[in-house]
C-alpha atoms as a PDB file:
ATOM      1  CA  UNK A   1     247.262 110.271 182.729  1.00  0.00           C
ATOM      2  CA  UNK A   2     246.497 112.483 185.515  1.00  0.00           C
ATOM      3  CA  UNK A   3     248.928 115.454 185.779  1.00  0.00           C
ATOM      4  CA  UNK A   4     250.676 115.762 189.500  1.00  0.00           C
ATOM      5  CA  UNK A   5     249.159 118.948 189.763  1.00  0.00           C
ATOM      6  CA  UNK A   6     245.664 117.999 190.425  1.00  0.00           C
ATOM      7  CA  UNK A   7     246.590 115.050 192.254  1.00  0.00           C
ATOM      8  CA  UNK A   8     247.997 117.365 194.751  1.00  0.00           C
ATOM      9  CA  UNK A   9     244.989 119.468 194.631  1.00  0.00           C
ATOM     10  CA  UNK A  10     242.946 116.199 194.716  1.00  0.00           C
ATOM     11  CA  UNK A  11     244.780 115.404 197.967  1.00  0.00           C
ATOM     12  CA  UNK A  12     244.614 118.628 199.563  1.00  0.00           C
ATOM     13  CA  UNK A  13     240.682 118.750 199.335  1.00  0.00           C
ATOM     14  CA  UNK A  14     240.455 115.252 200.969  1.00  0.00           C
ATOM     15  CA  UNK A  15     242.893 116.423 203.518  1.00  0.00           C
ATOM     16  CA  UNK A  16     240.693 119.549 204.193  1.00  0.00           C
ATOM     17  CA  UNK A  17     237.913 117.238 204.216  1.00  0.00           C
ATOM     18  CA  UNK A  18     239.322 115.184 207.368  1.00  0.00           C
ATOM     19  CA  UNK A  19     240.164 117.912 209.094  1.00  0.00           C
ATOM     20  CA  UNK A  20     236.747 119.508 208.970  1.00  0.00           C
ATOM     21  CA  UNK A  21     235.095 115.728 209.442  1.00  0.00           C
ATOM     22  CA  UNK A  22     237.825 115.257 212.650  1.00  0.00           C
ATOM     23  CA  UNK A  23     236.663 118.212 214.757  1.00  0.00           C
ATOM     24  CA  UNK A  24     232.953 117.995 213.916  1.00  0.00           C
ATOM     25  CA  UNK A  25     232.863 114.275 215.145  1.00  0.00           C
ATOM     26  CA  UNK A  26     235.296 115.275 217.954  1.00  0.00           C
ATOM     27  CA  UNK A  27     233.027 117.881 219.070  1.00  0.00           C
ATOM     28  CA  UNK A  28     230.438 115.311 219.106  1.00  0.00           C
ATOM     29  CA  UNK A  29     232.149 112.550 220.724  1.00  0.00           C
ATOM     30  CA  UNK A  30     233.564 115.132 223.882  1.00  0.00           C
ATOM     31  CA  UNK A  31     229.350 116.182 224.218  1.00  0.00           C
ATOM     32  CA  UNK A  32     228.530 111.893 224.739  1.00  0.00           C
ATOM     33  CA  UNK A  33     230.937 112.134 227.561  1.00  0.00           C
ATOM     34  CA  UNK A  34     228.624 114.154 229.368  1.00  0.00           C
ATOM     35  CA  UNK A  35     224.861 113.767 229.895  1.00  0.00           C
ATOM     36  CA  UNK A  36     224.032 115.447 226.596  1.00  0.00           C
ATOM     37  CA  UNK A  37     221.228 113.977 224.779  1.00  0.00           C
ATOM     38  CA  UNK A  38     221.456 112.835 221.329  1.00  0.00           C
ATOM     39  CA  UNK A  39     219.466 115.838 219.936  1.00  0.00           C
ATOM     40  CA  UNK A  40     222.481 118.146 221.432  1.00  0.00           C
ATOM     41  CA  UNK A  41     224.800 115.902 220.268  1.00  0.00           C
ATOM     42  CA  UNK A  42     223.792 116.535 216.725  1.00  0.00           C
ATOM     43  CA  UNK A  43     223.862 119.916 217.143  1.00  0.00           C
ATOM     44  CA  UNK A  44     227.551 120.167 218.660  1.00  0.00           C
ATOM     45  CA  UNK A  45     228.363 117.800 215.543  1.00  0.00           C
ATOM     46  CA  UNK A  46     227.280 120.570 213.280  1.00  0.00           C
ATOM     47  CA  UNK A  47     229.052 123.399 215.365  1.00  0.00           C
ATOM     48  CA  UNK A  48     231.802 121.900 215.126  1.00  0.00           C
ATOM     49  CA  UNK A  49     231.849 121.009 211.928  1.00  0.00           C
ATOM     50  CA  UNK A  50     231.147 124.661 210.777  1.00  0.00           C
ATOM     51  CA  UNK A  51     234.170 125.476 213.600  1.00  0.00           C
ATOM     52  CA  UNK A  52     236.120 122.819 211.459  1.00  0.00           C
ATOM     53  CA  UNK A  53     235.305 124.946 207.936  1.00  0.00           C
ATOM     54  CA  UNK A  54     236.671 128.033 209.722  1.00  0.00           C
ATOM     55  CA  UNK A  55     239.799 126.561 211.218  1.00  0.00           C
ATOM     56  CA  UNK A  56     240.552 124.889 207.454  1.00  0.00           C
ATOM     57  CA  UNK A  57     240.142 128.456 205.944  1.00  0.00           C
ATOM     58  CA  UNK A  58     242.951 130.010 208.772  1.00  0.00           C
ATOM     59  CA  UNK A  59     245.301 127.046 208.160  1.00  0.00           C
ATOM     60  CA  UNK A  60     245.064 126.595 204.202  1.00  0.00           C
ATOM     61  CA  UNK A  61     244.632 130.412 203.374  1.00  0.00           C
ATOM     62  CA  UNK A  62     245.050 129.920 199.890  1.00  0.00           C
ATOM     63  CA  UNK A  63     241.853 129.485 196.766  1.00  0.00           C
ATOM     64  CA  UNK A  64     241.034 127.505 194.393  1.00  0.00           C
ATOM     65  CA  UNK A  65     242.783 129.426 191.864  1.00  0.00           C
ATOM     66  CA  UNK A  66     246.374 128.721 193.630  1.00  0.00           C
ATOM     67  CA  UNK A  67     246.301 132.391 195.104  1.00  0.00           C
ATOM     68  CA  UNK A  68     247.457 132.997 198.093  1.00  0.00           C
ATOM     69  CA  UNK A  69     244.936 135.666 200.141  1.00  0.00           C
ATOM     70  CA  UNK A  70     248.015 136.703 202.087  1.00  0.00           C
ATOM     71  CA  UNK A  71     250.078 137.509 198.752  1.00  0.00           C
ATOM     72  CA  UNK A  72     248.744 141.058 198.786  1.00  0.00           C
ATOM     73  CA  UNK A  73     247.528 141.033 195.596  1.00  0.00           C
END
């Protein structure tokens, strides 16, 4: 049996996961609107998808060891 502990943990990676997935691919989709060619496209994917990383690290501040980096501590 899986304890609920890493089921939570399980579903907070996957969540962090979307979110990072969601603005990379949104990036990319907003850059098709325009006359961008694919080759930019790509690249705004993977902007955004490293803006995505940085945006999940602001909104879940805490580690993998259940710290929280704004504890102090």
């Amino acid at each position: 049996m899986v304890s609920p502990t890493s089921d939570a943990g399980h579903f907070g990676s996957r969540l962090k996961l979307f979110f990072v997935v969601l603005v990379g691919v949104s990036a990319g989709l907003i850059t098709r609107v325009g006359d961008a060619t694919l080759l930019e496209s790509a690249l705004v994917v993977v902007l955004g998808l490293g803006v995505g990383v940085v945006l999940v690290w602001i909104v879940f501040p805490g580690n993998k060891n259940g710290n929280d980096r704004t504890s102090g501590r």
